[in-house]
PDB file of N, CA and C in Angstrom:
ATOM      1  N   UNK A   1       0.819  -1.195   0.000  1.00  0.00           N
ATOM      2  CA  UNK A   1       0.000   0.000   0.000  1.00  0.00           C
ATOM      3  C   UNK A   1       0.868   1.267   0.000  1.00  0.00           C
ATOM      4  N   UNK A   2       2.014   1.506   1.061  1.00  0.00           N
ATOM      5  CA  UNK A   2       2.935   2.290   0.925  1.00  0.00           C
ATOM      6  C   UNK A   2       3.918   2.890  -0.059  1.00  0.00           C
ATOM      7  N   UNK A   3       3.630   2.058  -1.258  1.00  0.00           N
ATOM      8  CA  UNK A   3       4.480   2.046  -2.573  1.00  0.00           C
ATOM      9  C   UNK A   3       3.278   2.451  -2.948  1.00  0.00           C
ATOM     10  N   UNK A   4       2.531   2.296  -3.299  1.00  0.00           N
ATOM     11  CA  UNK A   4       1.710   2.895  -4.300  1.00  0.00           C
ATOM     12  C   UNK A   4       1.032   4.016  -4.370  1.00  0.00           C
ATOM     13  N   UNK A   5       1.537   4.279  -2.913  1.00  0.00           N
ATOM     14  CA  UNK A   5       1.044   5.674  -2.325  1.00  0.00           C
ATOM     15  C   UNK A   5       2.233   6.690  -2.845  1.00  0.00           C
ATOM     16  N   UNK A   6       3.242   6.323  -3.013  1.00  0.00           N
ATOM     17  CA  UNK A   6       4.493   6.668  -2.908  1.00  0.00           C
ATOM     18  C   UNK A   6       4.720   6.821  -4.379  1.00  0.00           C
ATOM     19  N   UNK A   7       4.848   5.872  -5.457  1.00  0.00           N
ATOM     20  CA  UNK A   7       4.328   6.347  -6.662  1.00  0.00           C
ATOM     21  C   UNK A   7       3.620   7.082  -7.065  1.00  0.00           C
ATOM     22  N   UNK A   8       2.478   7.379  -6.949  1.00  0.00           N
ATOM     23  CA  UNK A   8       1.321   8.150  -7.110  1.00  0.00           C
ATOM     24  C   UNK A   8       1.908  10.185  -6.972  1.00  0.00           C
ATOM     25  N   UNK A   9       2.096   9.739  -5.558  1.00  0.00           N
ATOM     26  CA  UNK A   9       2.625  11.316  -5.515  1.00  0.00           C
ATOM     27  C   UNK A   9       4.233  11.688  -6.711  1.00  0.00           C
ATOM     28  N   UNK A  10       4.876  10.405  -6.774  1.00  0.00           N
ATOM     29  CA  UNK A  10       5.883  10.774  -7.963  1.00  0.00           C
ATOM     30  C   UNK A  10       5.231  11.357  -8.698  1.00  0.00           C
ATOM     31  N   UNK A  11       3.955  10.610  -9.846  1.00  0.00           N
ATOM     32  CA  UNK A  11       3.298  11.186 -10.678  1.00  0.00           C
ATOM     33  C   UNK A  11       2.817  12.511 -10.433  1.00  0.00           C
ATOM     34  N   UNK A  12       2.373  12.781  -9.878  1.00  0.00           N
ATOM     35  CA  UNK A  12       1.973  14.032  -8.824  1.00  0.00           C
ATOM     36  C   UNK A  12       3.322  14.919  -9.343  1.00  0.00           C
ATOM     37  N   UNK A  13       4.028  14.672  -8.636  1.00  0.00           N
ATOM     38  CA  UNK A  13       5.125  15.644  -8.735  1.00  0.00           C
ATOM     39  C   UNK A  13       5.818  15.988  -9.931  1.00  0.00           C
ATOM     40  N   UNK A  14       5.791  15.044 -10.894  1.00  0.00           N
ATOM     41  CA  UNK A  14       6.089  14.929 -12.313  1.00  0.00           C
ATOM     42  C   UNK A  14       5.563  15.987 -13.228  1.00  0.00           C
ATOM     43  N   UNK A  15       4.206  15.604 -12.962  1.00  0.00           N
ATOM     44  CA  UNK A  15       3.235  16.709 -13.497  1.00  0.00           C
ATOM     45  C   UNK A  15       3.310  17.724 -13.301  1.00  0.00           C
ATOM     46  N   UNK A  16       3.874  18.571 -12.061  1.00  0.00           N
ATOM     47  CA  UNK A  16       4.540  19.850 -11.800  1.00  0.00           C
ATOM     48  C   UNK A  16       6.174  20.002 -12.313  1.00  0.00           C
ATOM     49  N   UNK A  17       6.446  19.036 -13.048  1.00  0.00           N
ATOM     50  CA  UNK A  17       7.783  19.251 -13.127  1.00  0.00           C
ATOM     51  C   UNK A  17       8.639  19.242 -11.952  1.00  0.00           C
ATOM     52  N   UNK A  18       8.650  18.948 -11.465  1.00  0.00           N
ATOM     53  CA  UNK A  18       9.626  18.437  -9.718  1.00  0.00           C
ATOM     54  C   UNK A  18      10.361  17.155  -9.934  1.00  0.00           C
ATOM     55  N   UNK A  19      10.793  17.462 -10.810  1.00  0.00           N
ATOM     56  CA  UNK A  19      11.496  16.111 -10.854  1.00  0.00           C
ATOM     57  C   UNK A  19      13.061  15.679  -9.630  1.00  0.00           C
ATOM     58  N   UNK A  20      13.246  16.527  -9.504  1.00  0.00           N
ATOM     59  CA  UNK A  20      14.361  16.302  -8.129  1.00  0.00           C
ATOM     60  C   UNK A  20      13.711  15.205  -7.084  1.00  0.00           C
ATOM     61  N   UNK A  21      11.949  16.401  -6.815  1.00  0.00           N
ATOM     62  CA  UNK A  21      11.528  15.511  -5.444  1.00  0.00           C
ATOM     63  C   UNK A  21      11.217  14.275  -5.815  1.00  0.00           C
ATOM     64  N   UNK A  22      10.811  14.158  -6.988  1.00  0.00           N
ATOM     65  CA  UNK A  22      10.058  12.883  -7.374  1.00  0.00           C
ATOM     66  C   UNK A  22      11.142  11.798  -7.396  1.00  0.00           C
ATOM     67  N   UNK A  23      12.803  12.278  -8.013  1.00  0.00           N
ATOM     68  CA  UNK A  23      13.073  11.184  -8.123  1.00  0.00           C
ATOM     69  C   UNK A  23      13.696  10.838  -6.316  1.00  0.00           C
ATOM     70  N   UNK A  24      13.330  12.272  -5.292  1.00  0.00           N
ATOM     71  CA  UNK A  24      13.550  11.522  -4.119  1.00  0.00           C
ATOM     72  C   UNK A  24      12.576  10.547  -3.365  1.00  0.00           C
ATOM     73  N   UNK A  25      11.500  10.795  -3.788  1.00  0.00           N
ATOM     74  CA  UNK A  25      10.080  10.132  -3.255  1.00  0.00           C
ATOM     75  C   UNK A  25      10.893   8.655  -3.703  1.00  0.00           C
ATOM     76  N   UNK A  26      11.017   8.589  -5.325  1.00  0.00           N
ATOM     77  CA  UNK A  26      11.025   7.507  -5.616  1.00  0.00           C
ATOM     78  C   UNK A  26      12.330   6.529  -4.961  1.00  0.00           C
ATOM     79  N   UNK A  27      13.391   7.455  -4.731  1.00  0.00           N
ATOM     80  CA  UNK A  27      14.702   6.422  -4.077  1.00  0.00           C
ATOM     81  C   UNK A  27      14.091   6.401  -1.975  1.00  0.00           C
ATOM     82  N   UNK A  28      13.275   7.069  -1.466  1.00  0.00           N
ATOM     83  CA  UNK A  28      12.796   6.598  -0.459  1.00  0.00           C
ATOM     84  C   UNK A  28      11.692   5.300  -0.552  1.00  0.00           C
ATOM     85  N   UNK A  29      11.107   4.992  -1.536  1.00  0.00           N
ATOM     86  CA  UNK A  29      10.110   3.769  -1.866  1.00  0.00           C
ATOM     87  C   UNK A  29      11.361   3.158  -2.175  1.00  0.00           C
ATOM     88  N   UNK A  30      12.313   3.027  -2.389  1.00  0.00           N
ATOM     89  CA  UNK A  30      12.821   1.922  -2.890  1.00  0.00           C
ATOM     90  C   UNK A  30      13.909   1.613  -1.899  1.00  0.00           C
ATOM     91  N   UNK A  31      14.294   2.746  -0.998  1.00  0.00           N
ATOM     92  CA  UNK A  31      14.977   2.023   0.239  1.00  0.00           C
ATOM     93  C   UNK A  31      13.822   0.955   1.072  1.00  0.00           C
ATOM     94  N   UNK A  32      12.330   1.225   0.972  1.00  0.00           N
ATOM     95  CA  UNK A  32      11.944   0.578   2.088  1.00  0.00           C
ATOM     96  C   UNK A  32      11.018  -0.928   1.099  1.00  0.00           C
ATOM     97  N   UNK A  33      11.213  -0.417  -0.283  1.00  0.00           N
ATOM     98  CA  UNK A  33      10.754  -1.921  -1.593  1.00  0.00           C
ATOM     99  C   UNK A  33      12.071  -1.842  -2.640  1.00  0.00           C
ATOM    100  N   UNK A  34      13.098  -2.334  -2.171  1.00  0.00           N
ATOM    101  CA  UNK A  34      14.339  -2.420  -3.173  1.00  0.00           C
ATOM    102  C   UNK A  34      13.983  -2.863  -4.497  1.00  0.00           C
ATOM    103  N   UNK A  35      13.021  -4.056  -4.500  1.00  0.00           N
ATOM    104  CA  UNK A  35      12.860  -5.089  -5.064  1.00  0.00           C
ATOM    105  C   UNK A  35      11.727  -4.266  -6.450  1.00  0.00           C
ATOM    106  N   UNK A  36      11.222  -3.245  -5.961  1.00  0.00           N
ATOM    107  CA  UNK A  36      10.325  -2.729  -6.503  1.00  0.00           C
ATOM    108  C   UNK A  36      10.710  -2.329  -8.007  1.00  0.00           C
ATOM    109  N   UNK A  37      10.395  -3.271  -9.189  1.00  0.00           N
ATOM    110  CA  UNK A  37      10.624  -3.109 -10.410  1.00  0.00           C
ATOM    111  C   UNK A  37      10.005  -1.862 -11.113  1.00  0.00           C
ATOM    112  N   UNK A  38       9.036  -1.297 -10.501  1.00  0.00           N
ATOM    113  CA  UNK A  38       8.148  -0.642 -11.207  1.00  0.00           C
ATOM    114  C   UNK A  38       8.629   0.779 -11.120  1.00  0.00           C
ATOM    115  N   UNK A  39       8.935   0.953  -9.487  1.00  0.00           N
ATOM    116  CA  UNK A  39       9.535   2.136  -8.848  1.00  0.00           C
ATOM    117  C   UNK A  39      11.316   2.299  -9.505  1.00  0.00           C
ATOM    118  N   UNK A  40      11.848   0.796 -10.071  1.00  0.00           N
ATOM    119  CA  UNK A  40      13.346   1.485 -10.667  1.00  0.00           C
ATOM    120  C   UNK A  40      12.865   1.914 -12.575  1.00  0.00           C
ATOM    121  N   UNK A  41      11.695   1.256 -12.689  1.00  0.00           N
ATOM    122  CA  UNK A  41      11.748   1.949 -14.017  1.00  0.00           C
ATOM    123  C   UNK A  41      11.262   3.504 -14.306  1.00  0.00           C
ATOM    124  N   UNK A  42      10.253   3.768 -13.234  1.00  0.00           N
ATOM    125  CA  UNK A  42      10.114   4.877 -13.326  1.00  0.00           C
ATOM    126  C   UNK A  42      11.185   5.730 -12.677  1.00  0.00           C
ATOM    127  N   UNK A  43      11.969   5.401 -12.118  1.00  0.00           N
ATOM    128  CA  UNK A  43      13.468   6.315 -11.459  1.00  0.00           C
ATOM    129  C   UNK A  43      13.921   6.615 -12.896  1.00  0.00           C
ATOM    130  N   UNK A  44      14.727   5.366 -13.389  1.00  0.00           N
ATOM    131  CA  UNK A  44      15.144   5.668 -14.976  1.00  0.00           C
ATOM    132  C   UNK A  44      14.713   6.332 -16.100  1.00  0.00           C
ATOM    133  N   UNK A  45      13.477   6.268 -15.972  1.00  0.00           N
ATOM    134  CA  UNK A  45      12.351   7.432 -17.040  1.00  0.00           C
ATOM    135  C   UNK A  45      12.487   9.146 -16.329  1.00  0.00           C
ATOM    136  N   UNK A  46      12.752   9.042 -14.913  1.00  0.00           N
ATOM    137  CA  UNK A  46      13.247  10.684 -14.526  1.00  0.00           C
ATOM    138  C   UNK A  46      14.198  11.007 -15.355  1.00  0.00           C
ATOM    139  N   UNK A  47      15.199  10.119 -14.597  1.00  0.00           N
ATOM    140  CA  UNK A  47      16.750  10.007 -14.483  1.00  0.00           C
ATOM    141  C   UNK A  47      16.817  10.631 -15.888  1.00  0.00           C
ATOM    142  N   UNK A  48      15.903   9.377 -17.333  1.00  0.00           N
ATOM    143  CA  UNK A  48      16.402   9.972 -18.719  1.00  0.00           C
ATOM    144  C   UNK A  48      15.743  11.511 -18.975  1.00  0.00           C
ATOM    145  N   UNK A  49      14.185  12.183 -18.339  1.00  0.00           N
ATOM    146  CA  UNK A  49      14.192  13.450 -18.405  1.00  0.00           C
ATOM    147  C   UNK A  49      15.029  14.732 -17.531  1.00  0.00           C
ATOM    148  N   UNK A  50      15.803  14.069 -17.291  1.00  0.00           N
ATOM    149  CA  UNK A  50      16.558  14.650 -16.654  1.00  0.00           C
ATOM    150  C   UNK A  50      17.781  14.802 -17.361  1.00  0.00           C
ATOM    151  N   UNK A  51      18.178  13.794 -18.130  1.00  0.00           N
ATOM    152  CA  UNK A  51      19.354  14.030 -19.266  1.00  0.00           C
ATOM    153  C   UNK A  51      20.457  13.456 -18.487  1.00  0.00           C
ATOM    154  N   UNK A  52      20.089  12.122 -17.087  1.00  0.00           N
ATOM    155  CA  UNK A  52      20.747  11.932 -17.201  1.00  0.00           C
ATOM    156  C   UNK A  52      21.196  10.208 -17.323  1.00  0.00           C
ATOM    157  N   UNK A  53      21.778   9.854 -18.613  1.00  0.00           N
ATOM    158  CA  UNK A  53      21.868   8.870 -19.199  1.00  0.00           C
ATOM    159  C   UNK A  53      22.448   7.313 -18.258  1.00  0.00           C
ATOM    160  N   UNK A  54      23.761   8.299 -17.726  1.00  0.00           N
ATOM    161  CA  UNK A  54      24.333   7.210 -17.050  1.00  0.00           C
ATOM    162  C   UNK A  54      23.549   6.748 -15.503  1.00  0.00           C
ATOM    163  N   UNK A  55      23.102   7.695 -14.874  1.00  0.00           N
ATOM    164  CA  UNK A  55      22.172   6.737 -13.989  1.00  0.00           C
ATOM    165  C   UNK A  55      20.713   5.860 -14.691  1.00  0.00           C
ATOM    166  N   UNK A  56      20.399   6.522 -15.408  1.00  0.00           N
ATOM    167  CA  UNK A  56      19.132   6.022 -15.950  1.00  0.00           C
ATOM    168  C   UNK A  56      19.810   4.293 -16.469  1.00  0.00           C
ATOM    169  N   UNK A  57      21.040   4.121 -16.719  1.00  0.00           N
ATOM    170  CA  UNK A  57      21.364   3.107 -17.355  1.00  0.00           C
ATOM    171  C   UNK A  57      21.657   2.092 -16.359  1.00  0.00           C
ATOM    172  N   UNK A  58      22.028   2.420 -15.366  1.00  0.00           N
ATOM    173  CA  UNK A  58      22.643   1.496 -14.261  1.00  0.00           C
ATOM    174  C   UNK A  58      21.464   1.384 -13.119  1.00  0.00           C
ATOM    175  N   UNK A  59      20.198   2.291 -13.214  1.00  0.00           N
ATOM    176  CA  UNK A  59      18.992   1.349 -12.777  1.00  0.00           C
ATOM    177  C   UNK A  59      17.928   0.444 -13.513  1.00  0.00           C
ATOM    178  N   UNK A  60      18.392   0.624 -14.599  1.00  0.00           N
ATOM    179  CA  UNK A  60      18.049  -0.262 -16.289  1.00  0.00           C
ATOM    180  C   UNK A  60      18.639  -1.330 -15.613  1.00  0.00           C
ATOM    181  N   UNK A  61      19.693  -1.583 -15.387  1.00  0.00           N
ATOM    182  CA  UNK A  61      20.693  -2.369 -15.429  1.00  0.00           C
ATOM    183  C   UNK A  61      21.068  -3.342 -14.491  1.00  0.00           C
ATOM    184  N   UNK A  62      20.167  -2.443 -13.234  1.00  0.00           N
ATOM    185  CA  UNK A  62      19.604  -3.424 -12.418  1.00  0.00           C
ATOM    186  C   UNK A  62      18.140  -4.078 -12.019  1.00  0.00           C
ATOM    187  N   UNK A  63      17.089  -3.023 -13.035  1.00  0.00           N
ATOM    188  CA  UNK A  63      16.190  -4.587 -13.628  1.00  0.00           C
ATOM    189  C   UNK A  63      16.488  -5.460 -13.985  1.00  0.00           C
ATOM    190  N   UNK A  64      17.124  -5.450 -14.963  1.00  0.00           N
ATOM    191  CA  UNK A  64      17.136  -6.459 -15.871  1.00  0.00           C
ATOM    192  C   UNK A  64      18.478  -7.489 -14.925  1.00  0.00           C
ATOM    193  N   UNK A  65      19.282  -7.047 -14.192  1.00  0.00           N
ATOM    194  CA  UNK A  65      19.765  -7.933 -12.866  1.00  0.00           C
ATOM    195  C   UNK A  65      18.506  -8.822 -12.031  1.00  0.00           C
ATOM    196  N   UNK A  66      17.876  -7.903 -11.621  1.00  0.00           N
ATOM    197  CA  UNK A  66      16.712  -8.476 -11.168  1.00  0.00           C
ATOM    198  C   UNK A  66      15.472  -9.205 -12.151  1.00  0.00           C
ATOM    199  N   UNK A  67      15.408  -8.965 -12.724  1.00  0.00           N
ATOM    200  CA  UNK A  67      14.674  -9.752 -14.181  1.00  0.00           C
ATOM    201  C   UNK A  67      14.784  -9.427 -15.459  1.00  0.00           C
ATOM    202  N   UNK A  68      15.607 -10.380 -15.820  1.00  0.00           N
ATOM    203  CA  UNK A  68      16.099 -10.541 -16.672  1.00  0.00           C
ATOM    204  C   UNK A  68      15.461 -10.589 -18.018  1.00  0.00           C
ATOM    205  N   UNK A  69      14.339 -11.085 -18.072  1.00  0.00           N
ATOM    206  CA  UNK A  69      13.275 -10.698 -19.365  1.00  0.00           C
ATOM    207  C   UNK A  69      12.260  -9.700 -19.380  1.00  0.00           C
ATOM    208  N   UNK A  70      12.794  -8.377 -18.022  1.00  0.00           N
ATOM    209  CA  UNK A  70      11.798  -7.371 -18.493  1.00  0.00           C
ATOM    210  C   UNK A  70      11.935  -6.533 -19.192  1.00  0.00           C
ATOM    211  N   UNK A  71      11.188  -6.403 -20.096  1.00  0.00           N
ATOM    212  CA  UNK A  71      10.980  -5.833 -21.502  1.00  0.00           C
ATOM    213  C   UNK A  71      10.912  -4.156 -21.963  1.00  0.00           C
ATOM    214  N   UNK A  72      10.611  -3.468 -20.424  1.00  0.00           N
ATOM    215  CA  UNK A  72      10.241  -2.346 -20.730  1.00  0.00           C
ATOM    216  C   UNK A  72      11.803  -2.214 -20.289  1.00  0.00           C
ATOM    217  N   UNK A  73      12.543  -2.782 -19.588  1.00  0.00           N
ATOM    218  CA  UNK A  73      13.783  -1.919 -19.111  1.00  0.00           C
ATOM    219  C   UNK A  73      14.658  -1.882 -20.068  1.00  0.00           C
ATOM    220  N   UNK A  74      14.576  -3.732 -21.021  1.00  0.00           N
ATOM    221  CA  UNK A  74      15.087  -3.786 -22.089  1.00  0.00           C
ATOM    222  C   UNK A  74      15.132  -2.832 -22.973  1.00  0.00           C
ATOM    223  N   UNK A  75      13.892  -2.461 -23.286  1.00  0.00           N
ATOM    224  CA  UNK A  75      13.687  -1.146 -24.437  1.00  0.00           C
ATOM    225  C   UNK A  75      13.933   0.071 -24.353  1.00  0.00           C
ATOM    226  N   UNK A  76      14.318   0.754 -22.765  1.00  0.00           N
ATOM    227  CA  UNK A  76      14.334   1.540 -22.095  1.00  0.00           C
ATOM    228  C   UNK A  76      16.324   1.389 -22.700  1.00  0.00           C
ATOM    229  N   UNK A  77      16.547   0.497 -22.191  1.00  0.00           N
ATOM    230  CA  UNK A  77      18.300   0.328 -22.212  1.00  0.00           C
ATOM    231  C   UNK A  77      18.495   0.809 -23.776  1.00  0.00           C
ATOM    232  N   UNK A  78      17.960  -0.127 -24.659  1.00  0.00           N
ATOM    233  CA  UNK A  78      17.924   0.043 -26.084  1.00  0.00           C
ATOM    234  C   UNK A  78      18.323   1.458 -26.532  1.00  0.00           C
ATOM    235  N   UNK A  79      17.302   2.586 -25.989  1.00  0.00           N
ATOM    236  CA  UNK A  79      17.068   3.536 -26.650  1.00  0.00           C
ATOM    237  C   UNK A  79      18.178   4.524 -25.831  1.00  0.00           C
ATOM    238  N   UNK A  80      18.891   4.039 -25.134  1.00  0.00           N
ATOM    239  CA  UNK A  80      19.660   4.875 -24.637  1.00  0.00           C
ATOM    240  C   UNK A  80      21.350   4.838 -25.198  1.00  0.00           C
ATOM    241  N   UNK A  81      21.470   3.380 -25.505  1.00  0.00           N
ATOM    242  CA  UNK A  81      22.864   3.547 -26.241  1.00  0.00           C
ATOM    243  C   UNK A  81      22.615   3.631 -27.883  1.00  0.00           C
TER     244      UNK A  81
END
């Protein structure tokens, strides 16, 4: 429930352009759901409006560590090199 609460306001914050807080909301959901696939892809979708490539790649990088056939991180990685 706490993650999704926690996402939500990312979006929230996105939509104002806050992307700093959002991507802090999002690395506090993920200290307390590491595991949380959903919360590192949307980190990486900041990270890339944010311009910045090399983190966006190395939480890509640890989806696909963590699962290995997910597809959006795959495509996500793709479009970055």
């Amino acid at each position: 429930m706490l993650d999704t609460v926690l996402v939500t306001l990312v979006y929230q914050l996105q939509s104002v352009k806050k992307l700093d807080l959002a991507i802090s909301v999002l690395e506090l959901n993920l200290h307390f759901f590491p595991g949380h696939l959903y919360s590192l892809i949307f980190l990486a979708k900041l990270c890339l409006l944010k311009d910045d490539n090399a983190q966006a790649k190395a939480v890509l990088q640890k989806v696909l560590t963590l699962d290995p056939k997910n597809r959006s991180a795959a495509q996500l990685l793709e479009k970055i090199r």
